[in-house]
C-alpha atoms as a PDB file:
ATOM      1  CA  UNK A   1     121.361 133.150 141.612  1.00  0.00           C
ATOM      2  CA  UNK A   2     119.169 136.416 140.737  1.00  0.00           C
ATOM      3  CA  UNK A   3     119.233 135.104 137.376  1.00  0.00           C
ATOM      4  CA  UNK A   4     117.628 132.431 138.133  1.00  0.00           C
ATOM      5  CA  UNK A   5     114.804 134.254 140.341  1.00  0.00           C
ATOM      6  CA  UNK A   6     114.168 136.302 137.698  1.00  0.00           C
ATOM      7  CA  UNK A   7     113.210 133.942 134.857  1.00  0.00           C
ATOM      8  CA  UNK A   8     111.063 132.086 137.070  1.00  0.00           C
ATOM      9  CA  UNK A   9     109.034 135.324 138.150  1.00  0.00           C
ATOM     10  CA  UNK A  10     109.165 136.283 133.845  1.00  0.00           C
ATOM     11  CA  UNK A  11     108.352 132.684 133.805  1.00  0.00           C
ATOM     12  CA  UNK A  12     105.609 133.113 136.197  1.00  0.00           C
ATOM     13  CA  UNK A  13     104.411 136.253 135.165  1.00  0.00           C
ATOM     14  CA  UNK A  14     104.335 135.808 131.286  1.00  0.00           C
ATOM     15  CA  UNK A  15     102.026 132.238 131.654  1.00  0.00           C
ATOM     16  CA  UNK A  16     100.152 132.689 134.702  1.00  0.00           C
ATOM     17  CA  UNK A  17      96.554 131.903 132.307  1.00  0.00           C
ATOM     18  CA  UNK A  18      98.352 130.403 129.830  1.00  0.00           C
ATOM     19  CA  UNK A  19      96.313 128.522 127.558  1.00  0.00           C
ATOM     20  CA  UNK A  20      98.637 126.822 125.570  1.00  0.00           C
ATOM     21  CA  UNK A  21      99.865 122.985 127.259  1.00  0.00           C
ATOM     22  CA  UNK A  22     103.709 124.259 127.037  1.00  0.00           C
ATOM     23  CA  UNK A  23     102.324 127.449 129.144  1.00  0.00           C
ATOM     24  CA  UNK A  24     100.359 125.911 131.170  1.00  0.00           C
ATOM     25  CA  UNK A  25     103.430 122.764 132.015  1.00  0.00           C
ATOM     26  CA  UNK A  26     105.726 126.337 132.482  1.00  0.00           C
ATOM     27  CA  UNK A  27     103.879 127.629 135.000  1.00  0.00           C
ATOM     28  CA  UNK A  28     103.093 124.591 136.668  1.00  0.00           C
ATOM     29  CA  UNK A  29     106.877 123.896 137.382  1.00  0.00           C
ATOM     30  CA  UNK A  30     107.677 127.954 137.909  1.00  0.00           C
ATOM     31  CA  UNK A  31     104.600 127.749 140.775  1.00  0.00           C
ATOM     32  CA  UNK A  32     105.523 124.188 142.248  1.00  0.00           C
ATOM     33  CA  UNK A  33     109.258 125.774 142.561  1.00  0.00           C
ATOM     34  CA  UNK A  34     108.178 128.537 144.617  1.00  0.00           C
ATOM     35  CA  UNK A  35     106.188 126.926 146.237  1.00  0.00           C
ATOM     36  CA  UNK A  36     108.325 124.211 147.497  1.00  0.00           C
ATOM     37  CA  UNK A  37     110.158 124.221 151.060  1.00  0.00           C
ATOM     38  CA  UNK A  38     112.971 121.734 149.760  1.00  0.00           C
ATOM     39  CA  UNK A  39     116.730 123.538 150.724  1.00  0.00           C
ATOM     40  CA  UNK A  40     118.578 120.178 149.774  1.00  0.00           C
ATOM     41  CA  UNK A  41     119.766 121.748 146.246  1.00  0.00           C
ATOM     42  CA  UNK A  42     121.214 125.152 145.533  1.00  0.00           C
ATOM     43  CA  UNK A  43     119.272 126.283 143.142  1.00  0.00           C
ATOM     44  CA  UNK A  44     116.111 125.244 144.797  1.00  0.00           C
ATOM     45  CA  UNK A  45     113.997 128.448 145.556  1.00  0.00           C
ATOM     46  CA  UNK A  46     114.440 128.820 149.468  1.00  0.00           C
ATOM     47  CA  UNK A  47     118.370 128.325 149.181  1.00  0.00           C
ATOM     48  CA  UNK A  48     118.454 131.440 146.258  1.00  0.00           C
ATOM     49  CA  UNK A  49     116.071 133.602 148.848  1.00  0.00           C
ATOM     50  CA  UNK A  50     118.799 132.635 151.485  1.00  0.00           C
ATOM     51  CA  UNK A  51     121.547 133.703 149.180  1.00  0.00           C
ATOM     52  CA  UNK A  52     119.605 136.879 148.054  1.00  0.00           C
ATOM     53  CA  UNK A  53     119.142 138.144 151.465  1.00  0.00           C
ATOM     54  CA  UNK A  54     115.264 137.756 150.386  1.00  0.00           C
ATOM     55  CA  UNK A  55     112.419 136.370 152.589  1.00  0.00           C
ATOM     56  CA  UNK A  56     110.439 133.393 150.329  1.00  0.00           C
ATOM     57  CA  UNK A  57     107.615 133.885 152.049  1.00  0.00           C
ATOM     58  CA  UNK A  58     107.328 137.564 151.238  1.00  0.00           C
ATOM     59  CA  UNK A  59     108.377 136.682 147.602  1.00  0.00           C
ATOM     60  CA  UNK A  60     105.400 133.893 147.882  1.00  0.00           C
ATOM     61  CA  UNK A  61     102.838 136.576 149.348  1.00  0.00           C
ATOM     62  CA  UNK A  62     103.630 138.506 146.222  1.00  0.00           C
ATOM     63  CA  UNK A  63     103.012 135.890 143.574  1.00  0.00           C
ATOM     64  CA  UNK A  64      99.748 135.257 145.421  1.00  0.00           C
ATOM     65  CA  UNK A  65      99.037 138.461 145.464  1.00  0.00           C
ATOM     66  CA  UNK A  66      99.653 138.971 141.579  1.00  0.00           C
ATOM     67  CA  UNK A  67      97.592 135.422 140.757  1.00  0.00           C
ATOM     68  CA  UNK A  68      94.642 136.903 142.659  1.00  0.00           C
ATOM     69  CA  UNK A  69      95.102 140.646 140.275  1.00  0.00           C
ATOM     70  CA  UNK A  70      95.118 139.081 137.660  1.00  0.00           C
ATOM     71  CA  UNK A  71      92.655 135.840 137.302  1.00  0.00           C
ATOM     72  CA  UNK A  72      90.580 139.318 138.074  1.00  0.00           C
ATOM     73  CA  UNK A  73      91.238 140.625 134.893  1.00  0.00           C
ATOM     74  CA  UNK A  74      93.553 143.320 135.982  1.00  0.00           C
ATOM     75  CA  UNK A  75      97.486 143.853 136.573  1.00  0.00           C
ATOM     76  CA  UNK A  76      99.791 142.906 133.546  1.00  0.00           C
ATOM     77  CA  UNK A  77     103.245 141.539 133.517  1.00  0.00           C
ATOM     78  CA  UNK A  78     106.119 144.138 134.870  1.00  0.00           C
ATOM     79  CA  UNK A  79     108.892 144.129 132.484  1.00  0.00           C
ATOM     80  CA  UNK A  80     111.684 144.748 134.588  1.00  0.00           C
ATOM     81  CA  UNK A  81     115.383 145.601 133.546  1.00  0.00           C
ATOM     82  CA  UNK A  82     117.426 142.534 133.244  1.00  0.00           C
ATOM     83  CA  UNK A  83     120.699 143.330 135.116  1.00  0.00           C
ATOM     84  CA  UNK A  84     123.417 141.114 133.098  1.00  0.00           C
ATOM     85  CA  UNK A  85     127.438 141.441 133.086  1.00  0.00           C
ATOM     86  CA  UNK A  86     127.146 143.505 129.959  1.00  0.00           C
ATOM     87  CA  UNK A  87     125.095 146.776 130.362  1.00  0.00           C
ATOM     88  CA  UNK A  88     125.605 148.108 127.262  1.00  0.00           C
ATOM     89  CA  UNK A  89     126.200 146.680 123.527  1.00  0.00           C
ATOM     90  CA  UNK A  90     127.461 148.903 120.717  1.00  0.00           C
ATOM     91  CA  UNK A  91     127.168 148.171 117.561  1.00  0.00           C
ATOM     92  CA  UNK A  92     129.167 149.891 114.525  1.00  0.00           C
ATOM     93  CA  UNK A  93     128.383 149.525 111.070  1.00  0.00           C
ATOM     94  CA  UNK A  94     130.211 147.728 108.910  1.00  0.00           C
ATOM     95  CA  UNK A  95     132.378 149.008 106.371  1.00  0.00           C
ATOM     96  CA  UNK A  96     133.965 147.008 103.731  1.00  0.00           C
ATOM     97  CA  UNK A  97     135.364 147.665 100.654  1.00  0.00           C
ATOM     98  CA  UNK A  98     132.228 147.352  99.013  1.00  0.00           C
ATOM     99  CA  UNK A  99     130.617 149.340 101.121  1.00  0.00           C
ATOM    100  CA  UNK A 100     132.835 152.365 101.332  1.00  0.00           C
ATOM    101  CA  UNK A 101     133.325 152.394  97.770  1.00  0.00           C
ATOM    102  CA  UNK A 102     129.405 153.237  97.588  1.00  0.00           C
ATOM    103  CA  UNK A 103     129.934 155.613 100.119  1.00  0.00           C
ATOM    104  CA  UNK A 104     132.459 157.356  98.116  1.00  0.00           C
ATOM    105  CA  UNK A 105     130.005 157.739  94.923  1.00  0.00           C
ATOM    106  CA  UNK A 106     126.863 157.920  96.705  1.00  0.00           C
ATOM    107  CA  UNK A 107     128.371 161.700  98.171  1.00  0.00           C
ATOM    108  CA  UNK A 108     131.308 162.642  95.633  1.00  0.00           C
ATOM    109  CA  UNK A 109     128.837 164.859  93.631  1.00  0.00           C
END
């Protein structure tokens, strides 16, 4: 469920004065999902608030709030830390036989 807050506020966020038509049809549907009162689905925005613990109309004030900032020039997006199942990602490099054969000759000198 706070997944799927979060990409509509990115959503909202990134193409609130969008001028392309796919921005502009992205925000429409991020702002007309906020801003609708319908609980009949559970994904629809009032039933995730409800799961949150969040209040939508607080959530709403803040949107507002943010459309006003920034149709006045100010206030960009907030990049905030996406909080997935995986925190963390390591990556090793590869070594083949190729490779460590290199590696041998590169530092045998």
């Amino acid at each position: 469920m706070l997944a799927v807050l979060e990409e509509a506020v990115a959503t909202f966020q990134h193409q609130l004065g969008a001028e392309s038509r796919r921005g502009r049809r992205l925000f429409r549907e991020a702002d007309e999902w906020f801003r609708s009162a319908d609980t009949s689905w559970a994904f629809a925005f009032e039933s995730v608030c409800d799961v949150l613990g969040l209040d939508p109309d607080y959530v709403r004030r803040g949107l507002a709030r943010l459309r006003r900032t920034r149709s006045d020039g100010g206030a960009r997006p907030h990049r905030f830390r996406r909080m997935t199942g995986r925190r963390m990602s390591l990556a090793t490099p590869r070594v083949g036989p190729k490779s460590a054969k290199s590696h041998r000759t590169r530092w045998a000198s």
